[in-house]
Protein backbone atom coordinates (compact mmCIF):
# COMPACT_ATOMS: atom_id res chain seq x y z
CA UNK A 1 -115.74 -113.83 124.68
CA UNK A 2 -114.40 -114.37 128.17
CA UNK A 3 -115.53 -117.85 130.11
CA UNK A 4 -114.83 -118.27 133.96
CA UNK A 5 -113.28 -121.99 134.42
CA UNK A 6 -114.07 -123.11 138.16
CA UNK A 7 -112.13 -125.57 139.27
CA UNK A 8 -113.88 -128.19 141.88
CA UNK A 9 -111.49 -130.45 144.02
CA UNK A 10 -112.07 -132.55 147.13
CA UNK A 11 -109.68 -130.51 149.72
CA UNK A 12 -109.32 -134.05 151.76
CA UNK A 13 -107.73 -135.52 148.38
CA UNK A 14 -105.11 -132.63 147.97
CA UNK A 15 -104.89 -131.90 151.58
CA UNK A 16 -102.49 -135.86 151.73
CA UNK A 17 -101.08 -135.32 148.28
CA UNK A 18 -97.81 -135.93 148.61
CA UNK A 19 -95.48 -132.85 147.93
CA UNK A 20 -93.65 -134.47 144.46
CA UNK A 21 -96.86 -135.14 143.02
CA UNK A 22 -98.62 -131.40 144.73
CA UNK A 23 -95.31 -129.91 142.48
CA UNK A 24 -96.21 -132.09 139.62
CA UNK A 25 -99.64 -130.44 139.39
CA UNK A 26 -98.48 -127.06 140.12
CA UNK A 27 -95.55 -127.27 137.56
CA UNK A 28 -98.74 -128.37 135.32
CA UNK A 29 -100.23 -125.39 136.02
CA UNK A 30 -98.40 -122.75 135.57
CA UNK A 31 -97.21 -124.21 132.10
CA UNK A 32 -100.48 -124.40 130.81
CA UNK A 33 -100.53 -120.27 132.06
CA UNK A 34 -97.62 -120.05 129.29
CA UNK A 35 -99.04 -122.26 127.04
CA UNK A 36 -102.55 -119.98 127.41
CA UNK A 37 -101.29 -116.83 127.33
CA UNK A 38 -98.87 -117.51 123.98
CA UNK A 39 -102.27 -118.40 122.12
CA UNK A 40 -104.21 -115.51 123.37
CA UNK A 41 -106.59 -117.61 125.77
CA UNK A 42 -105.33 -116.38 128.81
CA UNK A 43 -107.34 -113.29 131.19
CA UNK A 44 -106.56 -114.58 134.73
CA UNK A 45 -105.29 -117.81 137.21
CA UNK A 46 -105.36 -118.07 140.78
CA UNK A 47 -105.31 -120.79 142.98
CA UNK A 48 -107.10 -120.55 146.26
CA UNK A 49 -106.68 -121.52 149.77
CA UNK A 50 -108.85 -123.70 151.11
CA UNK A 51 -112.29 -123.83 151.76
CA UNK A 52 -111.93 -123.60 155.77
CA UNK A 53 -110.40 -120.04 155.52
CA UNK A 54 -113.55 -118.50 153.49
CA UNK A 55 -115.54 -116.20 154.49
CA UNK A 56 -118.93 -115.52 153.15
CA UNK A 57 -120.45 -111.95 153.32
CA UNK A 58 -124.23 -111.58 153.08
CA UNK A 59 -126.09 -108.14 153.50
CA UNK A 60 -129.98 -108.27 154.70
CA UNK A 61 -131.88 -105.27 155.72
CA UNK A 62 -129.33 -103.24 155.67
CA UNK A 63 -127.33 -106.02 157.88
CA UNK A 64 -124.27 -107.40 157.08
CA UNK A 65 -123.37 -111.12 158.48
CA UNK A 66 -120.29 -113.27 158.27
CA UNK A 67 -120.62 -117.04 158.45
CA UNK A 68 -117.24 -119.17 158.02
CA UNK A 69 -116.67 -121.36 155.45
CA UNK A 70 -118.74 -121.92 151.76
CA UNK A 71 -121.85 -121.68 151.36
CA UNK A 72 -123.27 -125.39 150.52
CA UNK A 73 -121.96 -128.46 152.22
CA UNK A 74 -120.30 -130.12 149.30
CA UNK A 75 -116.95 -133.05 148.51
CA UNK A 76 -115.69 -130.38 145.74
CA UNK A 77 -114.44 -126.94 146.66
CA UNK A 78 -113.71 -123.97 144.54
CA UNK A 79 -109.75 -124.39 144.53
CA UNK A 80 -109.07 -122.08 141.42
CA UNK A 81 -110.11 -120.60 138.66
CA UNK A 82 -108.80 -119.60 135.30
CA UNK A 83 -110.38 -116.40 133.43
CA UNK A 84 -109.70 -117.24 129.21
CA UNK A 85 -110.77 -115.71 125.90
CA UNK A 86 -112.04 -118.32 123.45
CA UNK A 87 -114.20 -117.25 120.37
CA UNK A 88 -117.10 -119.76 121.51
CA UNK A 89 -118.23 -122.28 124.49
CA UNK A 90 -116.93 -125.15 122.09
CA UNK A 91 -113.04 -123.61 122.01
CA UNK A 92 -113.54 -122.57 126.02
CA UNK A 93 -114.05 -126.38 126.95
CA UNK A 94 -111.16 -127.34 124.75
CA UNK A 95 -109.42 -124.76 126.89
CA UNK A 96 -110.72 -126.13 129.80
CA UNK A 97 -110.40 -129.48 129.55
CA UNK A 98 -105.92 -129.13 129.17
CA UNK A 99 -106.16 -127.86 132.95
CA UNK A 100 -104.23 -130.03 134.94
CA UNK A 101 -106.94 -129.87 137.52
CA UNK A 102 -109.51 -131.67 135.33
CA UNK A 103 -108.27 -135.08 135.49
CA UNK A 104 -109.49 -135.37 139.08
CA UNK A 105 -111.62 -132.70 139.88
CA UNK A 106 -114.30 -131.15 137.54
CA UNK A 107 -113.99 -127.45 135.84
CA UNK A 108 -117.28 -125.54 135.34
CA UNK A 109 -117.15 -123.48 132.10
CA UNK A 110 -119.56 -120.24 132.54
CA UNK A 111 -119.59 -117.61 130.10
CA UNK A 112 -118.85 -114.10 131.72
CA UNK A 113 -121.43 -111.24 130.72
CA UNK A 114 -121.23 -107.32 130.99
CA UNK A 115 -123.09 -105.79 132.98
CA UNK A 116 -125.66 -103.48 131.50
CA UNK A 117 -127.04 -100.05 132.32
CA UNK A 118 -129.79 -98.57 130.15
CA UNK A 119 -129.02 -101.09 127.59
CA UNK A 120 -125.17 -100.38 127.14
CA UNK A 121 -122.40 -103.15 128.54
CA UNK A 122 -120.10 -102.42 130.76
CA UNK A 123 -116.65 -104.79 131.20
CA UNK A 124 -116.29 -105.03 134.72
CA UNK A 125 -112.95 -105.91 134.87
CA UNK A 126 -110.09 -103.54 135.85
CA UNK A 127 -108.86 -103.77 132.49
CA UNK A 128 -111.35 -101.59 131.34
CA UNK A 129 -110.68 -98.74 133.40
């Protein structure tokens, strides 16, 4: 089953990080990508840039608005996610919980679905093209 891991981080917090320790973190990261993908956990990783250069996109009535930024006022951004295969929610937050990104910010752990159509799932993702 695949499980979207969100991670949450106050942007003020890494925006004075200081570059050895920004590295540190990254270096963190991309080991656990290795680490992941060797034992068959491993979909997707991104990192994102910051919440100031979002843009959300809402259609109403045929309408379509732009409003800067996210959505809710909040400390924690979205600054990354991971996308993993893990045979149940108790293996994903295992998986979750070794991202670097945990120790000071929180990951959310949501299972991903199919989407259906007259009853028969669909992946959505391009690897099921």
């Amino acid at each position: 089953m695949r499980y979207l891991c969100l991670i949450y981080l106050d942007e003020r917090e890494l925006a004075v990080m200081p570059e050895k320790d920004m590295d540190d973190l990254n270096a963190r990261h991309l080991e656990l990508n290795n680490e992941l993908l060797d034992a068959g956990h491993f979909v997707e990783a991104e990192a994102l840039q910051p919440a100031s250069d979002t843009t959300c996109v809402r259609v109403r009535n045929g309408r379509t608005t732009l409003t800067d930024g996210p959505f809710a006022e909040t400390k924690e951004m979205v600054a990354g996610f991971y996308v993993i295969e893990a045979r149940d929610l108790n293996e994903a937050i295992q998986v979750a919980a070794r991202i670097p990104s945990a120790t000071f910010g929180t990951v959310e752990v949501r299972p991903c679905r199919d989407l259906e159509i007259a009853g028969v799932a669909h992946k959505a993702s391009r690897k099921s093209r």
